[in-house]
Protein backbone atom coordinates (compact mmCIF):
# COMPACT_ATOMS: atom_id res chain seq x y z
CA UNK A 1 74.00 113.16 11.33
CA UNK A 2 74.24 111.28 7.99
CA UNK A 3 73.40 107.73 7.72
CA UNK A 4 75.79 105.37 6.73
CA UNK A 5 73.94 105.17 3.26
CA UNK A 6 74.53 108.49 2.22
CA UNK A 7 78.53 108.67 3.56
CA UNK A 8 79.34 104.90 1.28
CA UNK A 9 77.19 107.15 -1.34
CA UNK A 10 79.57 109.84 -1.36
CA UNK A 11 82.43 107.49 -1.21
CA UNK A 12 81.47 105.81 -4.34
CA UNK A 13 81.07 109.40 -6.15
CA UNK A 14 85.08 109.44 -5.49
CA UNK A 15 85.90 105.36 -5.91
CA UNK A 16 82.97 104.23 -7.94
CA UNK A 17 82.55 100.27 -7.70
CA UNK A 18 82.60 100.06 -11.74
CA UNK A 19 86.29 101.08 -11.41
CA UNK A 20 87.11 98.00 -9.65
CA UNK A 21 88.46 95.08 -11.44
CA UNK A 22 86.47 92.20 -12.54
CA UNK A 23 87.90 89.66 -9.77
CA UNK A 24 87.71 92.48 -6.84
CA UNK A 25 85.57 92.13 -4.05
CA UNK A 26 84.48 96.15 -3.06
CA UNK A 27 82.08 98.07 -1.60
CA UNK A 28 79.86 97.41 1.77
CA UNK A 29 80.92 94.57 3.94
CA UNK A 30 78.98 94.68 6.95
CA UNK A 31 76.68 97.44 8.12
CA UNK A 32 72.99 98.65 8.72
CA UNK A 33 72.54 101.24 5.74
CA UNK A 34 70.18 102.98 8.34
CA UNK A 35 72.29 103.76 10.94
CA UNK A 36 74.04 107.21 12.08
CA UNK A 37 77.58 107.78 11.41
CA UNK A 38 79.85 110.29 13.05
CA UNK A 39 83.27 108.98 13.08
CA UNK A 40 85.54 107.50 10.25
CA UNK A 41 88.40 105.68 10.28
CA UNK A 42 90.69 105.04 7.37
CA UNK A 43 93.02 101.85 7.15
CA UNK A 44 95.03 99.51 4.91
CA UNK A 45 94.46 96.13 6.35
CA UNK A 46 90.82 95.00 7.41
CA UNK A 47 92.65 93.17 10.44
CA UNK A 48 91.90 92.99 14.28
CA UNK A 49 94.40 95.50 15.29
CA UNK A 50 92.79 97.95 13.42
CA UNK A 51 89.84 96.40 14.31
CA UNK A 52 90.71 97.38 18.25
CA UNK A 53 91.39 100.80 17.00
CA UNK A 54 88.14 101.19 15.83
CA UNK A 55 86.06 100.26 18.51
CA UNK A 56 88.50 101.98 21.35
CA UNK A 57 87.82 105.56 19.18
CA UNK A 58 84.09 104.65 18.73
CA UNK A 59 84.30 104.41 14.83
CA UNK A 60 80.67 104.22 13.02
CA UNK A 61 82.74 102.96 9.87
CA UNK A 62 85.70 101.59 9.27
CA UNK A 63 87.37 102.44 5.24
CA UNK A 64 89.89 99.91 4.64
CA UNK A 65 91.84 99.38 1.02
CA UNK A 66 92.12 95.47 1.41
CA UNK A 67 89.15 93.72 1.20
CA UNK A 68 88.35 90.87 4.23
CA UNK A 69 86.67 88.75 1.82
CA UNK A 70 88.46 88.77 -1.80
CA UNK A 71 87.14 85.47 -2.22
CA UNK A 72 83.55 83.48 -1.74
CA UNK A 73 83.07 82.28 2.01
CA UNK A 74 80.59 80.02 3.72
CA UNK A 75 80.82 81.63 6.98
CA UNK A 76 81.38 84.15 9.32
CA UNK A 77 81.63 82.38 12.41
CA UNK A 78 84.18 83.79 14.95
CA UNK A 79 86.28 80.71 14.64
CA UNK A 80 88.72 82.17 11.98
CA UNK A 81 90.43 85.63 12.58
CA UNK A 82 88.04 87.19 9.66
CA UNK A 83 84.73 85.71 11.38
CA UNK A 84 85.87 87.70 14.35
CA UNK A 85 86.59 91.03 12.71
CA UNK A 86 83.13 90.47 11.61
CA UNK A 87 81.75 89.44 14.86
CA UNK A 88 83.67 92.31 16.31
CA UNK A 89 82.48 95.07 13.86
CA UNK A 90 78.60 93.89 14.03
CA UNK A 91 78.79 93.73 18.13
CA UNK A 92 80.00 97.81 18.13
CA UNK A 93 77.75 98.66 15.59
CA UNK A 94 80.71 99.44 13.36
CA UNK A 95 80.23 99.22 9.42
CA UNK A 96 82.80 98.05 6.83
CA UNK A 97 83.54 99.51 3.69
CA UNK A 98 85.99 98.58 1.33
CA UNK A 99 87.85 100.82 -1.81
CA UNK A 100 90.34 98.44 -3.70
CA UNK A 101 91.08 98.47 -7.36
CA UNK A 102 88.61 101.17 -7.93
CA UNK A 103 90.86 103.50 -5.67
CA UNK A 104 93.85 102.23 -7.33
CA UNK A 105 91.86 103.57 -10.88
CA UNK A 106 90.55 106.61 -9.21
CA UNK A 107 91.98 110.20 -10.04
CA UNK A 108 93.53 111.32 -7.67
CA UNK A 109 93.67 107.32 -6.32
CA UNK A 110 96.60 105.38 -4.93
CA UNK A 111 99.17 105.82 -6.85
CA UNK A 112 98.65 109.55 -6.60
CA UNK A 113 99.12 109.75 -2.82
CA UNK A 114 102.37 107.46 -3.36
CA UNK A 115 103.99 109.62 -6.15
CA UNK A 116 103.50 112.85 -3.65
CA UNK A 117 104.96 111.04 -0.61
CA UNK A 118 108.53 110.55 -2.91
CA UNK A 119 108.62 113.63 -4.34
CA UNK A 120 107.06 113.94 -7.56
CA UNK A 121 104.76 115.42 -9.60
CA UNK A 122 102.48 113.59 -11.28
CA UNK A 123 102.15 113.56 -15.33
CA UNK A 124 99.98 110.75 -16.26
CA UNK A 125 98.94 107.39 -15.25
CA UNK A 126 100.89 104.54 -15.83
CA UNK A 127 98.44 102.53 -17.70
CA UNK A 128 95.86 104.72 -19.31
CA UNK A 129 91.80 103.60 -18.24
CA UNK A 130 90.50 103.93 -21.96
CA UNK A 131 87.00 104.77 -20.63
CA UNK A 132 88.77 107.81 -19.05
CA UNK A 133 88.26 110.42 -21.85
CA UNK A 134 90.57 112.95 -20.05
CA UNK A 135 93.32 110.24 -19.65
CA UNK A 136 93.59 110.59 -16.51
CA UNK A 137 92.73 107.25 -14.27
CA UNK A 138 94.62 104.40 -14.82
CA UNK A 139 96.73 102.20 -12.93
CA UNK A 140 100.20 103.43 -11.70
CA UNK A 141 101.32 106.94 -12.49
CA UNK A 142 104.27 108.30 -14.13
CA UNK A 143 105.99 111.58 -12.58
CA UNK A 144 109.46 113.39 -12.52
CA UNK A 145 111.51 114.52 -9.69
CA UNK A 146 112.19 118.34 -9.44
CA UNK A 147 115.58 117.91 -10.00
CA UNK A 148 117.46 114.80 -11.26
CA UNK A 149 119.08 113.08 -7.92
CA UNK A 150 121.16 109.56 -7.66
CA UNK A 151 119.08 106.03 -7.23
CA UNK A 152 120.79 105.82 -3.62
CA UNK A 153 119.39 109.35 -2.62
CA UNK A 154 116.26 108.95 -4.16
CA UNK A 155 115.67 105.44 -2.46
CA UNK A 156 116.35 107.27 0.73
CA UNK A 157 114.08 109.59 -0.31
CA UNK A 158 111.23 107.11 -0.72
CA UNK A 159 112.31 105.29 3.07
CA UNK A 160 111.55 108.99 4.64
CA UNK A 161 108.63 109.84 2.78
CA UNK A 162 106.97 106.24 3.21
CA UNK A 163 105.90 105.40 6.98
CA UNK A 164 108.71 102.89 8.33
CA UNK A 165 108.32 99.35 8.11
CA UNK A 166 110.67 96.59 9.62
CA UNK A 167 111.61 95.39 5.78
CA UNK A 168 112.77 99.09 4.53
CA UNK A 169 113.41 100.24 1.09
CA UNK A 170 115.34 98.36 -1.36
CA UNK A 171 116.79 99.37 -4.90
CA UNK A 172 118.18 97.49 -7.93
CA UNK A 173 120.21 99.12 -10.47
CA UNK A 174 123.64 101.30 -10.17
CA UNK A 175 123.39 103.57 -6.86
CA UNK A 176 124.91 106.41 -8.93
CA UNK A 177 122.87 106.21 -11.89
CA UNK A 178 120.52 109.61 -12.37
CA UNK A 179 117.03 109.38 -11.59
CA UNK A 180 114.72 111.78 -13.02
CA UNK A 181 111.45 110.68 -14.46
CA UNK A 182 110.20 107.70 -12.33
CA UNK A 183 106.92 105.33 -12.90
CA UNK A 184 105.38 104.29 -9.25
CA UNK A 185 101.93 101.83 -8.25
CA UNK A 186 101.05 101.71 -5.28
CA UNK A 187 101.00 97.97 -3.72
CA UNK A 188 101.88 95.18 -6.11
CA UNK A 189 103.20 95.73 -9.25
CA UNK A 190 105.48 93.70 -10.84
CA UNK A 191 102.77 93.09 -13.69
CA UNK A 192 103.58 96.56 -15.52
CA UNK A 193 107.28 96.12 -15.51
CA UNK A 194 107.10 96.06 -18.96
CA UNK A 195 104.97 98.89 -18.86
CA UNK A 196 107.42 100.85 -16.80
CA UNK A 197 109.81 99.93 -19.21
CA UNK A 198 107.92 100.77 -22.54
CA UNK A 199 107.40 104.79 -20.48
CA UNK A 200 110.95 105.07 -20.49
CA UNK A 201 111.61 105.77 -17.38
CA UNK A 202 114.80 106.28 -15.08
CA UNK A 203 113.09 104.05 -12.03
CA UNK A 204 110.01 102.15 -11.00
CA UNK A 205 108.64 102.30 -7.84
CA UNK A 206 106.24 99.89 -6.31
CA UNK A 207 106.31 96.42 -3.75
CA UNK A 208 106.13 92.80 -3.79
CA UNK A 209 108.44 92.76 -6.50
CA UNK A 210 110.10 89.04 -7.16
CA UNK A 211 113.50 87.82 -7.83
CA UNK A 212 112.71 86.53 -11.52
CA UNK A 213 110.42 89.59 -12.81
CA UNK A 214 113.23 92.10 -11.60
CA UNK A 215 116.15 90.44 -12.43
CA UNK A 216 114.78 90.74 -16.15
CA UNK A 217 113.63 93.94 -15.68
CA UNK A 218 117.29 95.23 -15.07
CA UNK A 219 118.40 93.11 -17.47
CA UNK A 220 116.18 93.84 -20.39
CA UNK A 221 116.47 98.02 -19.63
CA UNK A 222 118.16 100.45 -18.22
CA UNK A 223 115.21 100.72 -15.56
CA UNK A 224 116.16 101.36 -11.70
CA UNK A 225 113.95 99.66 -9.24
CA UNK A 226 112.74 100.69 -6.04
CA UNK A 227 110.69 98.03 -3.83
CA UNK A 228 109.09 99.36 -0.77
CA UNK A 229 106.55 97.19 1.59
CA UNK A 230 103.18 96.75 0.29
CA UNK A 231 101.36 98.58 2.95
CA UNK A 232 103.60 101.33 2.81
CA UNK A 233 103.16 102.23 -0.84
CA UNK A 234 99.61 102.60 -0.20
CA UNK A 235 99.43 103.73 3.41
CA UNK A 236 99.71 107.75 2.32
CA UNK A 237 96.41 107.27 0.10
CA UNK A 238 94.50 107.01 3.50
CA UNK A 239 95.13 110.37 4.24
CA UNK A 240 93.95 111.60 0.62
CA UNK A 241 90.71 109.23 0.78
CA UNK A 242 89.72 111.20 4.73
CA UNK A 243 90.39 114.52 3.00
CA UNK A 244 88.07 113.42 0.13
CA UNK A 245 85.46 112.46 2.27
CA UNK A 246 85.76 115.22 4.59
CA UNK A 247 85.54 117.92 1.96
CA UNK A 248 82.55 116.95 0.75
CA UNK A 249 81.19 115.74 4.14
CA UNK A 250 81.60 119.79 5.06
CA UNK A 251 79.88 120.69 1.70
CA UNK A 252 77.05 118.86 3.05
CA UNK A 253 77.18 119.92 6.34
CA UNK A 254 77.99 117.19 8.01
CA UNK A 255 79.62 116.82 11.33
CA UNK A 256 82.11 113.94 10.40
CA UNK A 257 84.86 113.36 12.22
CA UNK A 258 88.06 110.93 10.22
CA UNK A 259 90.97 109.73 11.57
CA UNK A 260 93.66 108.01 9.39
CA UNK A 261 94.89 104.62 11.25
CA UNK A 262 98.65 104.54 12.12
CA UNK A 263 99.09 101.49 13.21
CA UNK A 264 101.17 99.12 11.01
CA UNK A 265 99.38 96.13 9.95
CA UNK A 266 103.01 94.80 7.60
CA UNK A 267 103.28 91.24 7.88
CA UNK A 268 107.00 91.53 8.06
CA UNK A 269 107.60 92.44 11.68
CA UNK A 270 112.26 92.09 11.66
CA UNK A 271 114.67 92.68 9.16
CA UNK A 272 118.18 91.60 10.14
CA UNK A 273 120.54 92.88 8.06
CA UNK A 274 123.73 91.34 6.50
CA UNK A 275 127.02 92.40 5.75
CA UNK A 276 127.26 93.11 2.06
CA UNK A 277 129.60 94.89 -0.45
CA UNK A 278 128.75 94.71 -4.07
């Protein structure tokens, strides 16, 4: 059986820490380098539902995207819900690892697994990484559909290809307007609107987006927008991150065993809809 210090090893030959941003908090959480790991699970959120999950398969290390502590902390103690996660995680011998912003940058990273879940193929990034020579990594990507399709079908498109979640999918721009070529980042990304608009493309897809950022957007181009939860936009790279691991896990010869969490750890929990006819 590997230790857990050569399976975060391999997982930092795919997401290396240096790809992180400056203010991210990645890498190894909690954990005895030393110890044995068999299984693997794979989540967004770092929280105790996933948390359950892990102990009630008998996880050796849990891979989540968010990190529990983005910023500095004086404790642990299991008086606050992240003290318990950590109490929880150290009692079952269950490790925490954490890929952010440097599996955002990563190629393939998040917004890789996103662009395949709507349908397209993948040209570029978004925003080029210039200490990628091959131009590759980068945040966002920018891909095309293989045939052009209306903003109303392809928002549909992105509410079956992204797992469900009680807010949906919502679009801005005419329904009927042709989408072909089609920016995408995975979790918040109203920052490279501009971006999105400079690549000239038919529609941006992404979450968190806010009232004043997109109302410009529209307004200043003839950009579509498509705003989908945030933990659904990065949800399908879970599934790319186990198959990374596990290919090279076999390589090794390894006996891992991953399993990609299901469990939907949205904040947003109802969505009651309202009449409306623009």
């Amino acid at each position: 059986m590997p230790k857990l210090s050569d399976v975060i090893a391999v997982l930092e030959e795919v997401y290396p820490p240096r790809w992180a941003e400056s203010w991210d908090a990645v890498g190894l959480v909690c954990g005895d380098p030393g110890a044995e790991v068999r299984r693997v699970l794979f989540a967004v959120d770092p929280v105790r539902t996933v948390v359950d999950e892990a102990v009630e398969w008998g996880a050796d290390l849990l891979v989540t995207h968010h990190p529990l502590y983005l910023r500095g902390t004086t404790t642990v103690a299991a008086t606050g819900f992240k003290g318990r996660v950590v109490h929880t995680l150290i009692k079952h011998d269950i490790a925490l690892h954490v890929a952010h912003t440097n599996a955002d940058h990563a190629d393939p990273g998040v917004s890789d697994a996103l662009a395949e879940a709507v349908g397209l193929k993948v040209t570029g990034p978004l925003v080029a990484d210039p200490t990628d020579p091959a131009g590759r990594r980068g945040s966002g990507r920018i891909g095309e559909l293989p045939q052009p399709m209306t903003l109303a079908a392809f928002a549909a498109q992105v509410a079956a290809g992204l797992p469900a979640t009680a807010a949906g999918v919502r679009a801005a721009g005419d329904p009927e307007r042709l989408v072909r070529r089609v920016a995408v980042c995975g979790g918040s990304g109203d920052s490279f609107l501009a971006e999105a608009r400079a690549a000239g493309v038919d529609a941006y897809v992404t979450a968190d987006l806010r009232h004043h950022p997109a109302s410009e957007a529209v307004e200043a181009a003839p950009v579509a927008l498509v705003d989908a939860a945030h933990w659904a936009t990065e949800w399908p790279w879970l599934t790319l991150a186990a198959r990374e691991l596990t290919g090279r896990a076999d390589s090794r010869g390894w006996p891992l065993e991953t399993r990609v969490s299901t469990r939907v750890t949205d904040p947003w929990t109802a969505h009651a809809p309202m009449p409306y006819a623009p």
